[in-house]
PDB file of N, CA and C in Angstrom:
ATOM      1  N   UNK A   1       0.045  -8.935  12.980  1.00  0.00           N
ATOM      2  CA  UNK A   1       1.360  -8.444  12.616  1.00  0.00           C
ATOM      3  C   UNK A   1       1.217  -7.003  12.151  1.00  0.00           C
ATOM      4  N   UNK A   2       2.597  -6.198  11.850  1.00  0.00           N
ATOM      5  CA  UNK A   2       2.085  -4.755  11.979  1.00  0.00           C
ATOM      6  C   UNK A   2       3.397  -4.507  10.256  1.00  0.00           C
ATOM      7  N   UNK A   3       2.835  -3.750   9.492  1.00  0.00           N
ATOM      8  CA  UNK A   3       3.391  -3.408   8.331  1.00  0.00           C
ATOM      9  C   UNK A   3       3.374  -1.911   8.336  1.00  0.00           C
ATOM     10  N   UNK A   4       4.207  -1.418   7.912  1.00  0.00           N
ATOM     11  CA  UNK A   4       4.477   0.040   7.660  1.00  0.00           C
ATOM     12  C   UNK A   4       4.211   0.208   5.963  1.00  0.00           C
ATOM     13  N   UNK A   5       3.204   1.219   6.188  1.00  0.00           N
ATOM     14  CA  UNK A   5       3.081   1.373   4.558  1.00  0.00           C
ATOM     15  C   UNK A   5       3.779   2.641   4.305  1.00  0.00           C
ATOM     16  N   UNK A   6       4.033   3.081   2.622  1.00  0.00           N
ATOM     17  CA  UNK A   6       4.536   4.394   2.308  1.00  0.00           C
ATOM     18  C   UNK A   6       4.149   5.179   1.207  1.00  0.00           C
ATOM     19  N   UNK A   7       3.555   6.307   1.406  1.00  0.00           N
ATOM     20  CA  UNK A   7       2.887   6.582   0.230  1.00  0.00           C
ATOM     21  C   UNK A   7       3.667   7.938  -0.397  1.00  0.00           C
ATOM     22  N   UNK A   8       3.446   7.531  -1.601  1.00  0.00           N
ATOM     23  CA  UNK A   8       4.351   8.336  -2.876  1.00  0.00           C
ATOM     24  C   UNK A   8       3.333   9.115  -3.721  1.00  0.00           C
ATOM     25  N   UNK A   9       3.882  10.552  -4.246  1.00  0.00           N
ATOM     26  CA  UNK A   9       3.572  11.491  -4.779  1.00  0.00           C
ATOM     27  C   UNK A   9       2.272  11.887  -4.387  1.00  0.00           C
ATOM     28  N   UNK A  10       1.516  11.157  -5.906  1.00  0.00           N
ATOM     29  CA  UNK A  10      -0.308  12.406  -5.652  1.00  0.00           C
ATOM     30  C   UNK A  10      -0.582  11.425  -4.262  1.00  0.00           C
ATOM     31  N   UNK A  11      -0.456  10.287  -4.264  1.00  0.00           N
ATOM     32  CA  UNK A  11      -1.129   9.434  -3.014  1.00  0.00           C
ATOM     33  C   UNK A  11      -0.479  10.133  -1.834  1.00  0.00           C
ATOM     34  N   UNK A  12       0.485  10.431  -1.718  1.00  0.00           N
ATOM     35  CA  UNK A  12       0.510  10.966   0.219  1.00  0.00           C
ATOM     36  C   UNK A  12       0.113  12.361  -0.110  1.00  0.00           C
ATOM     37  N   UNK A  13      -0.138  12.748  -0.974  1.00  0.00           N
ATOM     38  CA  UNK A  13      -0.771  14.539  -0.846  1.00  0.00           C
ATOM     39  C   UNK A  13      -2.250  14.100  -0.473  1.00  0.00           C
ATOM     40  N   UNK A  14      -2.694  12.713  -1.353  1.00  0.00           N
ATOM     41  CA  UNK A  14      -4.182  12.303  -1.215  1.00  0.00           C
ATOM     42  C   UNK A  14      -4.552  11.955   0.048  1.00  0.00           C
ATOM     43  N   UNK A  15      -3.721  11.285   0.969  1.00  0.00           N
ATOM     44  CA  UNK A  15      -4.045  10.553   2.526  1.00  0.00           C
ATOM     45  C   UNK A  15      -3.534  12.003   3.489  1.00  0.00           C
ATOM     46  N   UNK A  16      -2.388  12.567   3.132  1.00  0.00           N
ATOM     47  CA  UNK A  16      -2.383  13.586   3.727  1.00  0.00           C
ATOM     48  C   UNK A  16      -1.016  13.078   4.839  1.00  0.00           C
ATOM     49  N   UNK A  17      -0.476  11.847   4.631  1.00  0.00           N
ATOM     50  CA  UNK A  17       0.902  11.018   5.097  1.00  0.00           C
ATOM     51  C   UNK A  17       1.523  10.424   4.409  1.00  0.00           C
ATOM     52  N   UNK A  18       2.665  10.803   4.871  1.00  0.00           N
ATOM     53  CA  UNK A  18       3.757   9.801   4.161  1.00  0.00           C
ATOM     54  C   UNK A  18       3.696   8.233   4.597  1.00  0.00           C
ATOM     55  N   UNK A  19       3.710   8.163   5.917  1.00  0.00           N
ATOM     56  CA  UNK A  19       3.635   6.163   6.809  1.00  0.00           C
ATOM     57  C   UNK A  19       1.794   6.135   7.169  1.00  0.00           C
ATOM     58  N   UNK A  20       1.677   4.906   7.301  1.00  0.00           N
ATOM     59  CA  UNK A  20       0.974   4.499   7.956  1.00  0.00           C
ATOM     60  C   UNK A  20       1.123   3.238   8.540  1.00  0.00           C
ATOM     61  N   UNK A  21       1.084   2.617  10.010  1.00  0.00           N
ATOM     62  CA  UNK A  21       1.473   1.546  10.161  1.00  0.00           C
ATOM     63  C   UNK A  21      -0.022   1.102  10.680  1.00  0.00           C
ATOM     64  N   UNK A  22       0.110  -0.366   9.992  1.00  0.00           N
ATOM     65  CA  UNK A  22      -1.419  -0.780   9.760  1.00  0.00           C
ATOM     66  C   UNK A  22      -1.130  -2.424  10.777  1.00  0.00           C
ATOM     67  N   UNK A  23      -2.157  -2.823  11.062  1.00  0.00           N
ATOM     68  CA  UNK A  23      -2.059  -3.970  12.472  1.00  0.00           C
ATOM     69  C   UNK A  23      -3.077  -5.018  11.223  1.00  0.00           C
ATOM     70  N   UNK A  24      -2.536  -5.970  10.522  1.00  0.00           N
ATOM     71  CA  UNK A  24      -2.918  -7.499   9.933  1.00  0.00           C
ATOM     72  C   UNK A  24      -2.816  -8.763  10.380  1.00  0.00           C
ATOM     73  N   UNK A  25      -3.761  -9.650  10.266  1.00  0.00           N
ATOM     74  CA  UNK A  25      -3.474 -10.931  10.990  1.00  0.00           C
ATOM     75  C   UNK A  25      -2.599 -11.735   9.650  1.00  0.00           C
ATOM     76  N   UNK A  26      -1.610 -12.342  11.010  1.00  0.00           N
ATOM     77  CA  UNK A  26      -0.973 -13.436  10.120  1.00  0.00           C
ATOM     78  C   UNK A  26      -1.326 -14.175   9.030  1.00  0.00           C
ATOM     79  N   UNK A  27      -0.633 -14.353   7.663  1.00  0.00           N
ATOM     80  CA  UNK A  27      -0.770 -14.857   6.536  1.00  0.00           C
ATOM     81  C   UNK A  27      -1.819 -13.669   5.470  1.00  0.00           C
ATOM     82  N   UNK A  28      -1.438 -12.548   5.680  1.00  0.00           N
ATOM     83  CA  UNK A  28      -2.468 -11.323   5.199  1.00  0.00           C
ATOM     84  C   UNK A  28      -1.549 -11.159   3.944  1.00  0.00           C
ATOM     85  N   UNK A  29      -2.374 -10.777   2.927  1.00  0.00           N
ATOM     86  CA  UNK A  29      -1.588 -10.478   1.533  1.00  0.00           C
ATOM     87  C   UNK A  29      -1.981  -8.846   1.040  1.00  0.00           C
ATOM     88  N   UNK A  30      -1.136  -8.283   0.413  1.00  0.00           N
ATOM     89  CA  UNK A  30      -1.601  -7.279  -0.566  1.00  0.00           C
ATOM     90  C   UNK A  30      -3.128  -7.009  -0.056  1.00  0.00           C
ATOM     91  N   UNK A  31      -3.952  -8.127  -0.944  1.00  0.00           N
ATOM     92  CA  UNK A  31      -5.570  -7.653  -1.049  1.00  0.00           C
ATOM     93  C   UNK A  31      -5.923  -7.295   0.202  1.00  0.00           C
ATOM     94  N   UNK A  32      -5.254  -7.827   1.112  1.00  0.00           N
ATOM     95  CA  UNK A  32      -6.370  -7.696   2.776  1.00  0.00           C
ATOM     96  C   UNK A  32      -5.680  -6.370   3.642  1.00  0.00           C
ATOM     97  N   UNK A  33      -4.207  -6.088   2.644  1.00  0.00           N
ATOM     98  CA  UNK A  33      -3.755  -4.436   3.376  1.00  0.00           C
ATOM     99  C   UNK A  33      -4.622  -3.409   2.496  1.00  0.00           C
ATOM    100  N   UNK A  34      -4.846  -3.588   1.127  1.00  0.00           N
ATOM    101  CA  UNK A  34      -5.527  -2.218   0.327  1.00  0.00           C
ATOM    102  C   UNK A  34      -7.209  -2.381   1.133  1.00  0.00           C
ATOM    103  N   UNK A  35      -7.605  -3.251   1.395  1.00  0.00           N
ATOM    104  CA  UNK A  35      -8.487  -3.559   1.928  1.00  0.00           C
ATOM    105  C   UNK A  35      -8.768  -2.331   3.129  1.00  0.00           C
ATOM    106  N   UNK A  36      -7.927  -2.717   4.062  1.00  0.00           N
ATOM    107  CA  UNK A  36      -8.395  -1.900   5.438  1.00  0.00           C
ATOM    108  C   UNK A  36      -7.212  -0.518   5.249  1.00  0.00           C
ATOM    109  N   UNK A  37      -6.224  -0.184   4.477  1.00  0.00           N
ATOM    110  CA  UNK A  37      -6.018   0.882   4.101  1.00  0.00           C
ATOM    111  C   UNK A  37      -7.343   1.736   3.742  1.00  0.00           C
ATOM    112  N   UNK A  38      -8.050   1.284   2.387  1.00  0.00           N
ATOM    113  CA  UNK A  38      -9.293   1.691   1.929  1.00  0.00           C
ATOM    114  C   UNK A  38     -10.345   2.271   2.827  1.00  0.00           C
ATOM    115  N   UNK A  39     -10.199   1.326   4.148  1.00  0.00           N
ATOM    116  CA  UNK A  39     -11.425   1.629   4.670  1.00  0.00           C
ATOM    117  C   UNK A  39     -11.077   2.821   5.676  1.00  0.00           C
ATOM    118  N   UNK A  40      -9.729   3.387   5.701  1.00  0.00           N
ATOM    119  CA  UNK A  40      -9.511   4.197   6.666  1.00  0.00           C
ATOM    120  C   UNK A  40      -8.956   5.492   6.032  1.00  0.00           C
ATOM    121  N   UNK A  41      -8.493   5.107   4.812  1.00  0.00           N
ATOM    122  CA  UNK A  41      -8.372   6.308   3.527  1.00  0.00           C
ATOM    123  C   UNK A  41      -8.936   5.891   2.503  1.00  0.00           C
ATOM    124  N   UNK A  42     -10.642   6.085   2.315  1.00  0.00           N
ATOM    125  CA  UNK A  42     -11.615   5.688   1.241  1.00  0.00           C
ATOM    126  C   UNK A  42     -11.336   6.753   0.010  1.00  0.00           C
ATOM    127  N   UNK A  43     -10.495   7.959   0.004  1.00  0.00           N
ATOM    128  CA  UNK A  43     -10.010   8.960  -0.862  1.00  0.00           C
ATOM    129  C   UNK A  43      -9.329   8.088  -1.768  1.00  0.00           C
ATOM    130  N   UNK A  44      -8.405   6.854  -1.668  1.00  0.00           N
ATOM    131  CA  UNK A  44      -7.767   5.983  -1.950  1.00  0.00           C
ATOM    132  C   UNK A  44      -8.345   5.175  -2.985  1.00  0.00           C
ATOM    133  N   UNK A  45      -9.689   4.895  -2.879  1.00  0.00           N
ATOM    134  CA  UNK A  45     -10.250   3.545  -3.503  1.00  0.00           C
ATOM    135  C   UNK A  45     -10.158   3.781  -5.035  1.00  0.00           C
ATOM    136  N   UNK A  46     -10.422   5.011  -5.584  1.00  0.00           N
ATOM    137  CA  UNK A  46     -10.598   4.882  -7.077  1.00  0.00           C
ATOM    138  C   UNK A  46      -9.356   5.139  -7.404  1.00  0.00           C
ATOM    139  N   UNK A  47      -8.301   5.101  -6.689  1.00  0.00           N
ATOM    140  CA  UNK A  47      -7.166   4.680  -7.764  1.00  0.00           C
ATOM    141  C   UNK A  47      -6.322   3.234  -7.592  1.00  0.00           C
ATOM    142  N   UNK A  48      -7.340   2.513  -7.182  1.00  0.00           N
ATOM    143  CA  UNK A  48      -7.261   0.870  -6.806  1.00  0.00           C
ATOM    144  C   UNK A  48      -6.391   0.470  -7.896  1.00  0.00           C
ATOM    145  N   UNK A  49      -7.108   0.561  -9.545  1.00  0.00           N
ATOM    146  CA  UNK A  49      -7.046  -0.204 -10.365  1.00  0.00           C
ATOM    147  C   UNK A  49      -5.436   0.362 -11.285  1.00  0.00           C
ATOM    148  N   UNK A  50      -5.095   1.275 -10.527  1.00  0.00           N
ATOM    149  CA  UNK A  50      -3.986   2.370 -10.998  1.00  0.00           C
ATOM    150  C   UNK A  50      -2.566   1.984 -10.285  1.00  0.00           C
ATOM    151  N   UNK A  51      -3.121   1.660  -8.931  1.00  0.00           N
ATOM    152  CA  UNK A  51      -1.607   1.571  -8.445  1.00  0.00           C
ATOM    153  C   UNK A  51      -0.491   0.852  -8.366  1.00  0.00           C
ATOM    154  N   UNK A  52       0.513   1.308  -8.073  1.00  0.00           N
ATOM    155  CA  UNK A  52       1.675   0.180  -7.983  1.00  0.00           C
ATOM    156  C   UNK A  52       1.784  -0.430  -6.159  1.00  0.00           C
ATOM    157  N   UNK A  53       2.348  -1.498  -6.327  1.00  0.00           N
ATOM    158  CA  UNK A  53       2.763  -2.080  -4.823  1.00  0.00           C
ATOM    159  C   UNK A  53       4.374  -2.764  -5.071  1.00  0.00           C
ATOM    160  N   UNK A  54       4.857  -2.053  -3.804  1.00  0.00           N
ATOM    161  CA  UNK A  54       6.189  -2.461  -3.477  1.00  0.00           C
ATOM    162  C   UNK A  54       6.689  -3.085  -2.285  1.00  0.00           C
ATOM    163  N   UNK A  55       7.188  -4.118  -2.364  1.00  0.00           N
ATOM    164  CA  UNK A  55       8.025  -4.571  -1.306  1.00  0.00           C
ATOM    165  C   UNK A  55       9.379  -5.355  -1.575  1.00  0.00           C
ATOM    166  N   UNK A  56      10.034  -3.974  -0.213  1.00  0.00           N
ATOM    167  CA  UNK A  56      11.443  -3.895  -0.598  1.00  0.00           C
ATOM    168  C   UNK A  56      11.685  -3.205  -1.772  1.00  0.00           C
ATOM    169  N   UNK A  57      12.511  -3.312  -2.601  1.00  0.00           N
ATOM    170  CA  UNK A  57      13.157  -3.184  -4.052  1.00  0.00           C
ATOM    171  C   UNK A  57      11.960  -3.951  -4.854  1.00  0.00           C
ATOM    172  N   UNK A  58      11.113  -4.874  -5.051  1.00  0.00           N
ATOM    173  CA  UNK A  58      10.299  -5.357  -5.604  1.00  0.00           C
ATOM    174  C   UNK A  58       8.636  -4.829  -6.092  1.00  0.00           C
ATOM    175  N   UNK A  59       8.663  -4.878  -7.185  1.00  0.00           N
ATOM    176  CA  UNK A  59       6.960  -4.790  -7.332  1.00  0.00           C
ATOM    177  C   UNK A  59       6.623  -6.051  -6.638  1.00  0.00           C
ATOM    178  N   UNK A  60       4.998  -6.016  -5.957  1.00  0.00           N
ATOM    179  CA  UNK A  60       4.593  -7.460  -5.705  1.00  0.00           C
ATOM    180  C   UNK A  60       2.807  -6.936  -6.653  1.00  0.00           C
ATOM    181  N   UNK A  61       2.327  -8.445  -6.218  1.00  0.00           N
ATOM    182  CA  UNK A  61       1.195  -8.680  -6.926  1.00  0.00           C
ATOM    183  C   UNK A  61       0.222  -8.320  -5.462  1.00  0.00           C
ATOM    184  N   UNK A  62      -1.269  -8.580  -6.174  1.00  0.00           N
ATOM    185  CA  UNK A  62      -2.239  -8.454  -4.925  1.00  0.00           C
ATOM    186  C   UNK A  62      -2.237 -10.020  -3.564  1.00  0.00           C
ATOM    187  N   UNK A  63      -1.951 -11.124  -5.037  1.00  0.00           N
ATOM    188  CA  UNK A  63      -1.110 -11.956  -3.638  1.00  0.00           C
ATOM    189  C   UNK A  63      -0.607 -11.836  -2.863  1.00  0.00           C
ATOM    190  N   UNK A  64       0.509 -11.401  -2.680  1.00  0.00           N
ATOM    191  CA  UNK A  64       1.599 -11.318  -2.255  1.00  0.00           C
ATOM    192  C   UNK A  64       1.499 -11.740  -0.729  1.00  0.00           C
ATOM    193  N   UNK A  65       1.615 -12.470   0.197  1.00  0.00           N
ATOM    194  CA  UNK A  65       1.862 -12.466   1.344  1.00  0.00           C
ATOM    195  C   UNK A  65       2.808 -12.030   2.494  1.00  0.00           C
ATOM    196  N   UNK A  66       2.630 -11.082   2.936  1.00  0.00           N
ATOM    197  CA  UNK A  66       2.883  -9.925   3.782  1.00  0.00           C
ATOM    198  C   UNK A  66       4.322 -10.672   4.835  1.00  0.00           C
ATOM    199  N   UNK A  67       5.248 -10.042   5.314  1.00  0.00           N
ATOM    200  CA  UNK A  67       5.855 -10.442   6.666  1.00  0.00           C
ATOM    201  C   UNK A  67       5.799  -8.812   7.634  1.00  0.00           C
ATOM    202  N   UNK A  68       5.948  -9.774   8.972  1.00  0.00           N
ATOM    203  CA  UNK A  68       5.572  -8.928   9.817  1.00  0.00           C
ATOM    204  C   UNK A  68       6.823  -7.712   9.544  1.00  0.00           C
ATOM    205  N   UNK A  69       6.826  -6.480  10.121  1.00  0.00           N
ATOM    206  CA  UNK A  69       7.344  -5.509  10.015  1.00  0.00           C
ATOM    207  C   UNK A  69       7.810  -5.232   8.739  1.00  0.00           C
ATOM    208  N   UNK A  70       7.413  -5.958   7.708  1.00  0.00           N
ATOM    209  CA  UNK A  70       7.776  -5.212   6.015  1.00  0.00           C
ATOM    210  C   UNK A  70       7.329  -3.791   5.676  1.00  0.00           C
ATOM    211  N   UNK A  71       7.882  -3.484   5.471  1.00  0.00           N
ATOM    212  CA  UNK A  71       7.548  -2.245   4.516  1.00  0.00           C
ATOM    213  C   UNK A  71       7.366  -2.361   3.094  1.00  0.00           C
ATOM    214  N   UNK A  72       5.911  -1.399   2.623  1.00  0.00           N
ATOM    215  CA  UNK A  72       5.131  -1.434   1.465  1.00  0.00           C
ATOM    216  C   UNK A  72       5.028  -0.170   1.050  1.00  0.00           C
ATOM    217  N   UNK A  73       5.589  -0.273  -0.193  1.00  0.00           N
ATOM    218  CA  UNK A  73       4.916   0.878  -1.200  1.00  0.00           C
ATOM    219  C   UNK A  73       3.866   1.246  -2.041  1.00  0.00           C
ATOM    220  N   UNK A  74       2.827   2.702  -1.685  1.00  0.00           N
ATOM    221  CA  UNK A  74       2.016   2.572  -2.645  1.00  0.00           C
ATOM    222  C   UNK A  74       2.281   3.695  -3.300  1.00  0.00           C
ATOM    223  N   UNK A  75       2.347   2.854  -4.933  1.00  0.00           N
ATOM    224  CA  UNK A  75       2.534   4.427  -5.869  1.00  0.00           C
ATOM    225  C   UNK A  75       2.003   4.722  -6.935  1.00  0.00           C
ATOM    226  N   UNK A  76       1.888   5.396  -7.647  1.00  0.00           N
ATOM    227  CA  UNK A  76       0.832   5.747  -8.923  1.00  0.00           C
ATOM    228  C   UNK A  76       2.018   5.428  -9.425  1.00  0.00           C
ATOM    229  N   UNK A  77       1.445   5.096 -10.891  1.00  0.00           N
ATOM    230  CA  UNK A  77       2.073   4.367 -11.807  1.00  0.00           C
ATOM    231  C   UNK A  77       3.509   5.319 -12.354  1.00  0.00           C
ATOM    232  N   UNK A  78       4.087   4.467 -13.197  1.00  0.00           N
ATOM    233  CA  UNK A  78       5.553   5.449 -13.423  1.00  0.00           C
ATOM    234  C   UNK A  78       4.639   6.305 -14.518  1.00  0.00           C
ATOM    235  N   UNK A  79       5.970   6.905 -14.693  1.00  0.00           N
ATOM    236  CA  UNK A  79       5.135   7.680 -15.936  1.00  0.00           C
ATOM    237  C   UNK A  79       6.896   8.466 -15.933  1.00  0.00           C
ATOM    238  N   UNK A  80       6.984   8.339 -17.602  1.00  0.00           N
ATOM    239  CA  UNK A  80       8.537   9.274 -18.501  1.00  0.00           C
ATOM    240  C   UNK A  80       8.028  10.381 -18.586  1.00  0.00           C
ATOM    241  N   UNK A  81       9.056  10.809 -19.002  1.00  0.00           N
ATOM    242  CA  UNK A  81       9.011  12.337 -19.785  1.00  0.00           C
ATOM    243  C   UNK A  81       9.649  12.872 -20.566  1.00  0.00           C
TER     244      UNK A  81
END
């Protein structure tokens, strides 16, 4: 199945894109997209433990189980001012 990811602020200055559409086998969650994201933007990995994930209007967890053509957000954490 194929997911469109989207990356926000320092992260798409960091990958150097805004989309990436990534190709997962059925029943793939969170962990198994940061997974092969990682391995194709390894610039990515040390802010593993930092980021946010979105789908839809929703935060999700590293569970989360994926549907085909969803769109995902990755974003550094909020932060006020």
């Amino acid at each position: 199945m194929k997911v469109r990811v989207q990356f926000y602020a320092q992260l798409r200055d960091l990958v150097g894109m805004r989309e990436l559409d990534v190709d997962l086998a059925e029943g793939a969650t969170v962990h198994d997209l940061l997974d092969e994201i990682y391995s194709q933007q390894p610039a990515l990995r040390p802010h593993d433990k930092s980021i946010l994930i979105g789908a839809g209007v929703e935060f999700v967890d590293r569970n989360y189980e994926l549907k085909p053509r969803e769109e995902i957000s990755i974003m550094p954490p909020v932060q006020g001012g």
